[in-house]
C-alpha atoms as a PDB file:
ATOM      1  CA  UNK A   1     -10.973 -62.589  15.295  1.00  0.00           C
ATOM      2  CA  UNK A   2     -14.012 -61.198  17.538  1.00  0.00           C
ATOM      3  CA  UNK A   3     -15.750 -58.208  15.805  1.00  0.00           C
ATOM      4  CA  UNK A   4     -14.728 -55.916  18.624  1.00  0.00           C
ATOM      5  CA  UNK A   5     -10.899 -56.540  18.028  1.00  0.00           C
ATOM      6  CA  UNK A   6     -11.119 -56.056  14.599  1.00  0.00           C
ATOM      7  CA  UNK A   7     -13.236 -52.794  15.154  1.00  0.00           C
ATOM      8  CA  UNK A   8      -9.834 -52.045  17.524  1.00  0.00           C
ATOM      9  CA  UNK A   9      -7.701 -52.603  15.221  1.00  0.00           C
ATOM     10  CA  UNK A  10      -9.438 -50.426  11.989  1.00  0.00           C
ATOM     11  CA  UNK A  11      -9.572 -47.526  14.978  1.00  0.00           C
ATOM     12  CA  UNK A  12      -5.773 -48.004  15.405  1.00  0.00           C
ATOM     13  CA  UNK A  13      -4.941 -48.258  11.588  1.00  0.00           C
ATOM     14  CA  UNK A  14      -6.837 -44.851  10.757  1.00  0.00           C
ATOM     15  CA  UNK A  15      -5.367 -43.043  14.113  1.00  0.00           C
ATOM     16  CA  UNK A  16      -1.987 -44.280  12.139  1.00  0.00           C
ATOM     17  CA  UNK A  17      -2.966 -42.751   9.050  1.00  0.00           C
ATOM     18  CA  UNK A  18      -3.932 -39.910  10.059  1.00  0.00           C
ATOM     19  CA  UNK A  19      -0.935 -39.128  11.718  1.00  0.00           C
ATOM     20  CA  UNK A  20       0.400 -39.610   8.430  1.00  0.00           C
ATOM     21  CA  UNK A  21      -1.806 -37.364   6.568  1.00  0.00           C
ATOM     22  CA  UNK A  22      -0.988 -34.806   8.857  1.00  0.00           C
ATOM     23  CA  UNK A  23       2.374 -34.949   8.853  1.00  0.00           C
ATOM     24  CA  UNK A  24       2.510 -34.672   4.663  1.00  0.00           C
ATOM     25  CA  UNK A  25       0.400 -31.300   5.018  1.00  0.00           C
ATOM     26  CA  UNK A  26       2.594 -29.813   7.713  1.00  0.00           C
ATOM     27  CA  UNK A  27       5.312 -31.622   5.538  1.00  0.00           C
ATOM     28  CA  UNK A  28       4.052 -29.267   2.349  1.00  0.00           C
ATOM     29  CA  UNK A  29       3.737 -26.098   4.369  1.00  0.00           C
ATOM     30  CA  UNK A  30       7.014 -26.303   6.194  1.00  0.00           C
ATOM     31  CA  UNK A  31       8.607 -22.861   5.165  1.00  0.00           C
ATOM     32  CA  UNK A  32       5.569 -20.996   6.816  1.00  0.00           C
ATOM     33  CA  UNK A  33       5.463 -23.293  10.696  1.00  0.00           C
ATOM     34  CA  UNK A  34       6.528 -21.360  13.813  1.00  0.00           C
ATOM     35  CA  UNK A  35       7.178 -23.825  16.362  1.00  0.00           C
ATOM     36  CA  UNK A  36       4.611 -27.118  15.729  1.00  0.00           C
ATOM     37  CA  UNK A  37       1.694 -25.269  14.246  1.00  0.00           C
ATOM     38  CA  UNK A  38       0.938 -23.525  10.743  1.00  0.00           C
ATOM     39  CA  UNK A  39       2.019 -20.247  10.824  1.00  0.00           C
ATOM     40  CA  UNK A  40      -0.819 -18.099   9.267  1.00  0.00           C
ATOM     41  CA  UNK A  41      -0.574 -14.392   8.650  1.00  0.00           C
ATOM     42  CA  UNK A  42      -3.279 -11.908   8.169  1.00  0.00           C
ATOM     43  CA  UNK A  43      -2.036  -9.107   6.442  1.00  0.00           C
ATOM     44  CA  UNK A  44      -4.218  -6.006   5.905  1.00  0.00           C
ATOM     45  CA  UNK A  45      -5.306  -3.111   4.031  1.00  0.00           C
ATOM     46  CA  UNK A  46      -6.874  -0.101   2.785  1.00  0.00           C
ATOM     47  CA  UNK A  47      -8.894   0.822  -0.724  1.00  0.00           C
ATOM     48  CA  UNK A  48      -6.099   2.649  -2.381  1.00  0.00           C
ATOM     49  CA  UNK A  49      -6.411   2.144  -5.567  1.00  0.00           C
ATOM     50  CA  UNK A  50      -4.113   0.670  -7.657  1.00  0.00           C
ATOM     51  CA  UNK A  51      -1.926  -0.293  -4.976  1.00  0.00           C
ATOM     52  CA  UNK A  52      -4.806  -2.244  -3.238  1.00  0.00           C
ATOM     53  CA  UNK A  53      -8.696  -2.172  -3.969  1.00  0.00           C
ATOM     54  CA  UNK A  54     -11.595  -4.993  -3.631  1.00  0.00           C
ATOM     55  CA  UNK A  55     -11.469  -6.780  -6.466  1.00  0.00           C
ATOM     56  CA  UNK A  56     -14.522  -9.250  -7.931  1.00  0.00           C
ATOM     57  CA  UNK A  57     -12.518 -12.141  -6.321  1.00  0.00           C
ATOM     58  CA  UNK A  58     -11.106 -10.316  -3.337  1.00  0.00           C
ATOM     59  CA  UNK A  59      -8.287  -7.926  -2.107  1.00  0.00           C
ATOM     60  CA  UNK A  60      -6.053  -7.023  -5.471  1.00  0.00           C
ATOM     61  CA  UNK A  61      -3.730  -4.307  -6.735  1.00  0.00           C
ATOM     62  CA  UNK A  62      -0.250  -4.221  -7.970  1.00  0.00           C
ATOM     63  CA  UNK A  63       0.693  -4.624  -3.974  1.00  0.00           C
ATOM     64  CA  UNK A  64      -1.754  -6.849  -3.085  1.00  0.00           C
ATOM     65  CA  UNK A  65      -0.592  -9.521  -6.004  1.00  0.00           C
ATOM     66  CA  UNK A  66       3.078  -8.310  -5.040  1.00  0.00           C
ATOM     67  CA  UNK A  67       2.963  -9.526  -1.533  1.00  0.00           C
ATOM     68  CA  UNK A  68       0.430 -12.976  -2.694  1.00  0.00           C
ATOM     69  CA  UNK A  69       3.444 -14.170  -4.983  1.00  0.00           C
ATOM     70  CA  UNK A  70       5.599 -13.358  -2.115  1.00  0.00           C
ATOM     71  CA  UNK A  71       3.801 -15.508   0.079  1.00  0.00           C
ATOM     72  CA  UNK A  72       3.351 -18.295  -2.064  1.00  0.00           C
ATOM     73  CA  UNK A  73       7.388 -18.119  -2.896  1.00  0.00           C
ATOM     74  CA  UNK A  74       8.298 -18.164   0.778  1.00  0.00           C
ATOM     75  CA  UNK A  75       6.185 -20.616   1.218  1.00  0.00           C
ATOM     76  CA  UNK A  76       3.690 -18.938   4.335  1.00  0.00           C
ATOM     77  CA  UNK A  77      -0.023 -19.082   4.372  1.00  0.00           C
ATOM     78  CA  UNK A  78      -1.106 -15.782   4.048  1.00  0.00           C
ATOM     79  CA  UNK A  79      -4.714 -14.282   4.277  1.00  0.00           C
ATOM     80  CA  UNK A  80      -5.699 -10.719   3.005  1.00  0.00           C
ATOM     81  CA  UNK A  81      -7.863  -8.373   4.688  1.00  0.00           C
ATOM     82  CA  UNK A  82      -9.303  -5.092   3.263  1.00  0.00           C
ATOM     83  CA  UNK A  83     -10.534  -2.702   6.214  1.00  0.00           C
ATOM     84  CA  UNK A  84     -10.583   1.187   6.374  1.00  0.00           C
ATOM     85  CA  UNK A  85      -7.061   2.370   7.369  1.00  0.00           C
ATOM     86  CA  UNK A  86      -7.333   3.027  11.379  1.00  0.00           C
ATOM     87  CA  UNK A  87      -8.881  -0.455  11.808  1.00  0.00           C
ATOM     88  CA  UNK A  88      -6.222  -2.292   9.384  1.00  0.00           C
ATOM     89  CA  UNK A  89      -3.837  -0.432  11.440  1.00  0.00           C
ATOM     90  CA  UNK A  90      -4.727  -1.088  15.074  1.00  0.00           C
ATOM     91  CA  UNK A  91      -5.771  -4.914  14.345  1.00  0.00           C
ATOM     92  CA  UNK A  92      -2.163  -5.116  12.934  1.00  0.00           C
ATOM     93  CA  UNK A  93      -0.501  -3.164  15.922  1.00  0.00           C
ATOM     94  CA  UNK A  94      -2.801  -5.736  18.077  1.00  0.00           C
ATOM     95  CA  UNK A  95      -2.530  -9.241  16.405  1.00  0.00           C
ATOM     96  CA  UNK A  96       1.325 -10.616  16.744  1.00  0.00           C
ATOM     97  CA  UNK A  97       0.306 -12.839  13.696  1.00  0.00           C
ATOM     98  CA  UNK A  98      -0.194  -9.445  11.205  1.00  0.00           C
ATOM     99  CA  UNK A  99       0.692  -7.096   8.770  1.00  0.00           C
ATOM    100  CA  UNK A 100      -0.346  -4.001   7.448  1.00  0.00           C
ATOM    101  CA  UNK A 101       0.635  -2.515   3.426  1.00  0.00           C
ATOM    102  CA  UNK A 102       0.795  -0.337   1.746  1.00  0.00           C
ATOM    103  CA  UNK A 103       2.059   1.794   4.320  1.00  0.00           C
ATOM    104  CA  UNK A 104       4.669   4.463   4.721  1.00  0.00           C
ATOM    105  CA  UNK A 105       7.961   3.742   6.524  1.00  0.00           C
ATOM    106  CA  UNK A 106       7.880   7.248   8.497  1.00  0.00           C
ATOM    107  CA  UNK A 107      10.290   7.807  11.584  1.00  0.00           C
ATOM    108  CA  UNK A 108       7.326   8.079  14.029  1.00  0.00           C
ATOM    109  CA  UNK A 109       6.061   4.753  12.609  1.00  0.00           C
ATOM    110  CA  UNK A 110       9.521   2.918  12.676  1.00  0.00           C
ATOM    111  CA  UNK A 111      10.038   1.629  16.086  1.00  0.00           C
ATOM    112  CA  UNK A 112       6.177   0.215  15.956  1.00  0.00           C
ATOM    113  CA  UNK A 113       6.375  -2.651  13.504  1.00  0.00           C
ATOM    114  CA  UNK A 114       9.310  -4.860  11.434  1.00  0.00           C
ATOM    115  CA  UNK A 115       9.638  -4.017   8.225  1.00  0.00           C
ATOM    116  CA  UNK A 116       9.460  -5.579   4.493  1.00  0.00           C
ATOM    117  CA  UNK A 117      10.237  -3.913   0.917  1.00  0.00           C
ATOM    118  CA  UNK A 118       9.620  -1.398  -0.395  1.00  0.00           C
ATOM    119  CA  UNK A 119       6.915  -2.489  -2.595  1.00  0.00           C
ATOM    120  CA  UNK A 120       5.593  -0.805  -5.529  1.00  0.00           C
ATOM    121  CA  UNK A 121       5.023   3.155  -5.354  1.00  0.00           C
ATOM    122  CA  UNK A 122       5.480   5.912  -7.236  1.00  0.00           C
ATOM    123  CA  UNK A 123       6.285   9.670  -7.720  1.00  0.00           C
ATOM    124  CA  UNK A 124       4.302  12.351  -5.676  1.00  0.00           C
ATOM    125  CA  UNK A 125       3.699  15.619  -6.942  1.00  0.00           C
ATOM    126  CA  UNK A 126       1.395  19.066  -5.984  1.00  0.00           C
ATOM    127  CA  UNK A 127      -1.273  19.888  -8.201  1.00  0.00           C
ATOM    128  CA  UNK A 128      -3.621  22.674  -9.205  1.00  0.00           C
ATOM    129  CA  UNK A 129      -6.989  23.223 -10.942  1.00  0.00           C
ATOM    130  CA  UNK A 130      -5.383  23.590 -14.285  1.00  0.00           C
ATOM    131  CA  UNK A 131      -8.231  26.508 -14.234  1.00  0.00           C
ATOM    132  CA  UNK A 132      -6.053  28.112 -11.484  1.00  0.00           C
ATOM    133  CA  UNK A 133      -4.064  30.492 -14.120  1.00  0.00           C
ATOM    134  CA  UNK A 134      -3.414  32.725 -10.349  1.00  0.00           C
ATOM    135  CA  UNK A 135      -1.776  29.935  -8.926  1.00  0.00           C
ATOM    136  CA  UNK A 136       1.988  30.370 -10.247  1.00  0.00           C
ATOM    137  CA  UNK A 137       4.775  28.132  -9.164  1.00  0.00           C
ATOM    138  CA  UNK A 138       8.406  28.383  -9.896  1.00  0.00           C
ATOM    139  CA  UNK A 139      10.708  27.877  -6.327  1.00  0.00           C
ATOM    140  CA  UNK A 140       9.689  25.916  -3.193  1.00  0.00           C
ATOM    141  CA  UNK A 141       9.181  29.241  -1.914  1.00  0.00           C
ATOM    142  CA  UNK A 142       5.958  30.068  -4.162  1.00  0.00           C
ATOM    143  CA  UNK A 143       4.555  27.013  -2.665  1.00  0.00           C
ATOM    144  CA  UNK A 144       4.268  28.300   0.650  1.00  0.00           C
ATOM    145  CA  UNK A 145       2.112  30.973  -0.474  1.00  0.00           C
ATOM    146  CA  UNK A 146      -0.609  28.775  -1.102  1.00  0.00           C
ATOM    147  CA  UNK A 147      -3.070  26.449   0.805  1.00  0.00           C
ATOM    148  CA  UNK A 148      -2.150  22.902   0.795  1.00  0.00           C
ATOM    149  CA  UNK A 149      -5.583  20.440   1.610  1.00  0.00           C
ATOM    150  CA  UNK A 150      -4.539  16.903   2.565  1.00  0.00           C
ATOM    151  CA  UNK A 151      -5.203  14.044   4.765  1.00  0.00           C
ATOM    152  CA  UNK A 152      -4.634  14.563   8.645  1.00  0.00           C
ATOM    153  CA  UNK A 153      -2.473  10.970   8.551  1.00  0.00           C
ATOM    154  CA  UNK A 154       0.470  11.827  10.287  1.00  0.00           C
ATOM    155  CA  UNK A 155       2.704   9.811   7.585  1.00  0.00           C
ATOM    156  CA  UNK A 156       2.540  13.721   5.739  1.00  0.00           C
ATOM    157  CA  UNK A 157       3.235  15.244   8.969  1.00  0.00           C
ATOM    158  CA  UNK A 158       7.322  15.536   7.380  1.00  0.00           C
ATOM    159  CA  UNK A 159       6.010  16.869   4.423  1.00  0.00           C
ATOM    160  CA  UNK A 160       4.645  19.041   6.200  1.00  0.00           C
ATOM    161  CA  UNK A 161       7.173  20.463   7.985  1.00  0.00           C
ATOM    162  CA  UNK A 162       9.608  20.361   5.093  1.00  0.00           C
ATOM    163  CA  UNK A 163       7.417  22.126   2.982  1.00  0.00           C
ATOM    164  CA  UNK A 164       6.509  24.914   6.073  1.00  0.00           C
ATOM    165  CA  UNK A 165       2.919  24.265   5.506  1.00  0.00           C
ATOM    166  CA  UNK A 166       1.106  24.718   8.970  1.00  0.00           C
ATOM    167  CA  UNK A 167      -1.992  24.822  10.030  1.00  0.00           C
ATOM    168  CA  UNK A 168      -2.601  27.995  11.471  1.00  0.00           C
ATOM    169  CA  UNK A 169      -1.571  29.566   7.934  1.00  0.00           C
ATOM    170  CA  UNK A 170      -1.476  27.655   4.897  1.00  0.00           C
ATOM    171  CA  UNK A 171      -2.372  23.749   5.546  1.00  0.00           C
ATOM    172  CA  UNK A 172      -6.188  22.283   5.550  1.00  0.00           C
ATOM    173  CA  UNK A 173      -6.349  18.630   7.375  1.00  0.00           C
ATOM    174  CA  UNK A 174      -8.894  16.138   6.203  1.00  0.00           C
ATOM    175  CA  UNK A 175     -10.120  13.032   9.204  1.00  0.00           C
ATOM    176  CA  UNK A 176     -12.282  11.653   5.899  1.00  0.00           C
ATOM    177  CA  UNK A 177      -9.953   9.994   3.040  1.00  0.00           C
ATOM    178  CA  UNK A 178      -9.961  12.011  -0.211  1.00  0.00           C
ATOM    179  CA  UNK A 179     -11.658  14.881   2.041  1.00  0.00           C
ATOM    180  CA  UNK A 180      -9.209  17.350   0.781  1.00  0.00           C
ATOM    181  CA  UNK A 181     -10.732  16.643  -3.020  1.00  0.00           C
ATOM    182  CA  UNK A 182     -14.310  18.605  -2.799  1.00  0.00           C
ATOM    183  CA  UNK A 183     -12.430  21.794  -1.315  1.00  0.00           C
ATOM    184  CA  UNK A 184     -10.113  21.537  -3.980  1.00  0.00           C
ATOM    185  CA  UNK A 185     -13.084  21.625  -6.476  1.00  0.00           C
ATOM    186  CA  UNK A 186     -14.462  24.398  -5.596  1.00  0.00           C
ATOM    187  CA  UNK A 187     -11.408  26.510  -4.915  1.00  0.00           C
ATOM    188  CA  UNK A 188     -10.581  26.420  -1.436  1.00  0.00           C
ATOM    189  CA  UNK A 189      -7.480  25.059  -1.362  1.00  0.00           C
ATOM    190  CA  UNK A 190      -5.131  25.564  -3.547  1.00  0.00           C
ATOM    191  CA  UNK A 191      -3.385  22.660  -3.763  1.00  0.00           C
ATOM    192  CA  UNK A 192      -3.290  18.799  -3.335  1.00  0.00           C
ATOM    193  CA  UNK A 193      -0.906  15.511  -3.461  1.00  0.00           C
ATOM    194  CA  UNK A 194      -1.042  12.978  -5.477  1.00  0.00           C
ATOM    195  CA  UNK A 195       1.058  10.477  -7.946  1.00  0.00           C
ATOM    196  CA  UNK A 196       0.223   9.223 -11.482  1.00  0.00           C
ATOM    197  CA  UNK A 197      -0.760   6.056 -10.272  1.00  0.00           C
ATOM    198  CA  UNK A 198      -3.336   6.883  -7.948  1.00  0.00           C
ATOM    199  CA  UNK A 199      -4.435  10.722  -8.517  1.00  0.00           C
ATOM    200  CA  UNK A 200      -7.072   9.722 -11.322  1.00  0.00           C
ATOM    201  CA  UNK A 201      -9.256   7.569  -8.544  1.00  0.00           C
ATOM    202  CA  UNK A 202      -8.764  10.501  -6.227  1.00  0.00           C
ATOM    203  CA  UNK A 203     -10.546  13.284  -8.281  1.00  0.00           C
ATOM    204  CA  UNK A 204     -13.401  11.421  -9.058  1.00  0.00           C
ATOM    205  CA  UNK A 205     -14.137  11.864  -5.308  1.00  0.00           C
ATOM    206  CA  UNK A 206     -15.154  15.307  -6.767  1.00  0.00           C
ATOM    207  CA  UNK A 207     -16.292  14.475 -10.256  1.00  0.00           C
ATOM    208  CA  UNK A 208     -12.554  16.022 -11.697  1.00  0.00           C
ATOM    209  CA  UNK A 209     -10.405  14.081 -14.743  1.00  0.00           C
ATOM    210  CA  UNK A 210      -6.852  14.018 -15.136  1.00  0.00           C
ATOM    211  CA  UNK A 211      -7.747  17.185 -17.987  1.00  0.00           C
ATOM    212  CA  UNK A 212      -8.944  19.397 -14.743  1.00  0.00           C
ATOM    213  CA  UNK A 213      -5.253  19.581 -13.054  1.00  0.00           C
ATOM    214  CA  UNK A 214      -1.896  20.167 -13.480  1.00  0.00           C
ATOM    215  CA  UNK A 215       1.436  19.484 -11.685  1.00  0.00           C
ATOM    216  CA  UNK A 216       3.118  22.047 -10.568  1.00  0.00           C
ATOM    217  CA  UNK A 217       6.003  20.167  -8.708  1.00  0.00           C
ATOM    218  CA  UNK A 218       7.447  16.767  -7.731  1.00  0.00           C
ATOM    219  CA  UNK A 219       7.896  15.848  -4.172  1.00  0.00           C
ATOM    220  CA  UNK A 220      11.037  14.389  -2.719  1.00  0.00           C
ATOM    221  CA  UNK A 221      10.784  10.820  -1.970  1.00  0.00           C
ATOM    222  CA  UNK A 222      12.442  10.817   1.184  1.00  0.00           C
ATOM    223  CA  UNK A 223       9.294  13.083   2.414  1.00  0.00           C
ATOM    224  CA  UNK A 224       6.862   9.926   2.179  1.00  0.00           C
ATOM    225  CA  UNK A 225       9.050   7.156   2.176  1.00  0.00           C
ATOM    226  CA  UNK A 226       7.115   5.141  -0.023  1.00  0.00           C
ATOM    227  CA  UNK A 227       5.304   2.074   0.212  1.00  0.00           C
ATOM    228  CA  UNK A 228       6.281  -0.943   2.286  1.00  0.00           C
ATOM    229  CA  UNK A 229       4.600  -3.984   4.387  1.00  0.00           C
ATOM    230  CA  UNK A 230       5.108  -3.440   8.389  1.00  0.00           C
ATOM    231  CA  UNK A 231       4.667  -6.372  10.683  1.00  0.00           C
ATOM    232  CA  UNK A 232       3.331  -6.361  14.229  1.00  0.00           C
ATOM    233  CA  UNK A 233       7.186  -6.127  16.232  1.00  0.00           C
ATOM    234  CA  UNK A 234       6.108  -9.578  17.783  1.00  0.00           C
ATOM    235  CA  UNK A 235       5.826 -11.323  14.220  1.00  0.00           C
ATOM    236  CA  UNK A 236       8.358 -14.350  13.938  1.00  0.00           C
ATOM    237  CA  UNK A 237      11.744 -12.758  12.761  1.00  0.00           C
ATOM    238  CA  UNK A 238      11.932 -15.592   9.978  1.00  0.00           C
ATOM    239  CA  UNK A 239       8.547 -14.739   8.511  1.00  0.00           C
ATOM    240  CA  UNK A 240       9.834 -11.409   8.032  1.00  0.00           C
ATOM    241  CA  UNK A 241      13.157 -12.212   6.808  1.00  0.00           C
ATOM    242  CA  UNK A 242      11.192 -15.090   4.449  1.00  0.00           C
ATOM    243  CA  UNK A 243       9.371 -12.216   3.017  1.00  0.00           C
ATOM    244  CA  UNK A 244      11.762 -10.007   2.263  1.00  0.00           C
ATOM    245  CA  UNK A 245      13.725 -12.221   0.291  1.00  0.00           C
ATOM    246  CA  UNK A 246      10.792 -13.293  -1.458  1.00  0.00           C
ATOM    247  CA  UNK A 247      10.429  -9.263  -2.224  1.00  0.00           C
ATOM    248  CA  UNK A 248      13.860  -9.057  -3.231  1.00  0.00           C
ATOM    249  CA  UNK A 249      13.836 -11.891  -5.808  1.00  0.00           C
ATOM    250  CA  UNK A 250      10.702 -10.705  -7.428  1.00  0.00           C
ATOM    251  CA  UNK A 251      12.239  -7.678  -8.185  1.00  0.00           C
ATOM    252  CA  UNK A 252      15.297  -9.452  -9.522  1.00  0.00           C
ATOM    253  CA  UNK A 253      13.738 -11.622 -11.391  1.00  0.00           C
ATOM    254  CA  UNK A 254      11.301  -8.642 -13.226  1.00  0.00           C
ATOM    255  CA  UNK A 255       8.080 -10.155 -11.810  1.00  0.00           C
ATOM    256  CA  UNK A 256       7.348  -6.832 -10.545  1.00  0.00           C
ATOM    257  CA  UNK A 257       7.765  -4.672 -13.046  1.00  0.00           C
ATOM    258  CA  UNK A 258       5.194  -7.102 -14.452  1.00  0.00           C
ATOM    259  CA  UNK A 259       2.496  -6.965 -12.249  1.00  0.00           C
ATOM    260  CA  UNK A 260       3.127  -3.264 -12.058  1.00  0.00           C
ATOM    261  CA  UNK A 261       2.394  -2.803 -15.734  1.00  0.00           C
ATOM    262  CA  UNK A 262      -0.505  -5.258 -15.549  1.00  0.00           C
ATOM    263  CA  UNK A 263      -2.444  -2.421 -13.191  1.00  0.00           C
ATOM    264  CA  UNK A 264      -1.164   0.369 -15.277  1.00  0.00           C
ATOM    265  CA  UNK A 265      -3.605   2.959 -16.074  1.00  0.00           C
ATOM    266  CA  UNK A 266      -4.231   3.960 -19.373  1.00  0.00           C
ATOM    267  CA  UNK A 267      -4.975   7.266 -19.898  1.00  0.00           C
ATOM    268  CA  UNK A 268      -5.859  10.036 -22.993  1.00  0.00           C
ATOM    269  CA  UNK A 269      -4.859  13.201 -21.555  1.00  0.00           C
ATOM    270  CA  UNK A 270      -4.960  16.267 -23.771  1.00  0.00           C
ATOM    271  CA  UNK A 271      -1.584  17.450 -23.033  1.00  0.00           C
ATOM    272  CA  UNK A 272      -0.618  20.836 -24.964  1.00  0.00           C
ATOM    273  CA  UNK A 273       3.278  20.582 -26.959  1.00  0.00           C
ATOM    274  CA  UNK A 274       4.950  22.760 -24.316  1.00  0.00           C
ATOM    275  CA  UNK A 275       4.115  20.931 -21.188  1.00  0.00           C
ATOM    276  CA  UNK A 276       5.621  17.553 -22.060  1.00  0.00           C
ATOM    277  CA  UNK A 277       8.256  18.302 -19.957  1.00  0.00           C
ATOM    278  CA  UNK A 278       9.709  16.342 -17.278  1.00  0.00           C
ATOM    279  CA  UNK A 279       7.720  17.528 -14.901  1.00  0.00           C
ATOM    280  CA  UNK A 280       4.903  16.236 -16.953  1.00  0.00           C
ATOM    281  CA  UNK A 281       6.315  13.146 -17.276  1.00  0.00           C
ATOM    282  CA  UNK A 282       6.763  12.125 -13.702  1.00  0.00           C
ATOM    283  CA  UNK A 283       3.431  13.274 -12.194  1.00  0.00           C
ATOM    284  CA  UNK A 284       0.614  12.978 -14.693  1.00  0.00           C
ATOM    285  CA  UNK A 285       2.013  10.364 -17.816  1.00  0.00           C
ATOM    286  CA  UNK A 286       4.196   7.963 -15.574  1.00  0.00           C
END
């Protein structure tokens, strides 16, 4: 055999096995192809911590791991992005091939994206200074007669009007994330949101610790919805669906509950006897 035949036949031997190859790693990534290609999604996010921070090896949090074993049990490629919130949110209303967690399901927001969860969230409650001995609380009507400082995202903008706080009398809106928190410090506004999984990063925004406040009431859960992963609407309905059920049987299966306690914050607060109540309970100890 001539050396140029046998050259053409090695050239048609490798184009045959790597055909093969190919068709074992499309083969091992079946559950996440659209159509003839790898289906990859880019799913983004925000520093929220617990929920979702930059870790030493990348994007992590209780949702962030949540929605990685999620993937990896549906079987779809997925890559995580941490950006500020805006960005994260108009790259995912932009990119058919993206996600965006952990994000409210609000009304306004529901016609904009598909939807997966809910993921991991937890109780939100009003504080004050614990300083604030003027600041008393008892009805939903008390609150009103205080100033409320929170972030101008329009995912509060129920609370809001639930609560009658409005701008022109009793609410302060923040553009800057945690802008509320300095104000708060120094006395003026009255009062901020947070829940006992994410309020302790919040106040170190203005050098506070969990000793400085003090709930003074929980916040209905329909108000914010809590926190879910929304894809763009043109996102492949069986990656959502593939999700979900990946969601569902992680739950089920107490995986987690598991990864929730591995973030869990553990905390020494020097709470007096008569406010271990359930109020207590719910906003501060968890």
């Amino acid at each position: 055999m001539s050396g140029f035949c046998r050259a053409l036949l090695l050239c048609i031997i490798c184009g045959q096995l790597g055909f093969i190859s190919q068709a074992k790693v499309a083969e091992s990534v079946q559950p996440g192809v659209v159509g003839q290609e790898e289906f990859v999604l880019t799913i983004h996010t925000e520093e929220f911590p617990p929920y979702n921070f930059m870790g030493p090896d990348g994007v992590s949090g209780i949702n962030s791991k949540l929605l990685e074993s999620a993937c990896k049990r549906a079987g779809i490629r997925c890559e995580f992005i941490l950006l500020p919130w805006n960005r994260a949110f108009k790259r995912t209303l932009d990119n058919p091939h993206s996600a965006i967690f952990s994000i409210s399901r609000t009304e306004p927001r529901e016609e904009q994206f598909q939807w997966a969860g809910p993921l991991v969230s937890a109780q939100n409650c009003l504080f004050k200074l614990a300083k604030r001995q003027d600041i008393v609380i008892n009805t939903i009507d008390d609150v009103r007669r205080y100033r409320l400082g929170n972030s101008a995202d329009k995912a509060y903008a129920r609370l809001h009007r639930s609560l009658d706080f409005d701008e022109a009398e009793n609410l302060v809106l923040y553009d800057k994330k945690y802008g509320e928190l300095k104000p708060f410090a120094a006395g003026r506004v009255d009062l901020i949101i947070g829940s006992p999984m994410s309020i302790e990063v919040q106040l170190k925004e203005a050098n506070l610790s969990m000793d400085d406040i003090e709930p003074v009431m929980r916040i209905d859960k329909r108000f914010l919805n809590g926190n879910y992963v929304a894809f763009n609407k043109e996102a492949p309905t069986q990656i959502v669906e593939k999700l979900q059920m990946a969601i569902d049987e992680l739950d089920k299966t107490g995986e987690t509950s598991k990864i929730r306690q591995e973030f869990a914050v553990k905390r020494s607060i020097k709470i007096e006897e008569q406010k271990l109540n359930q109020l207590w309970m719910d906003c501060v100890v968890n």
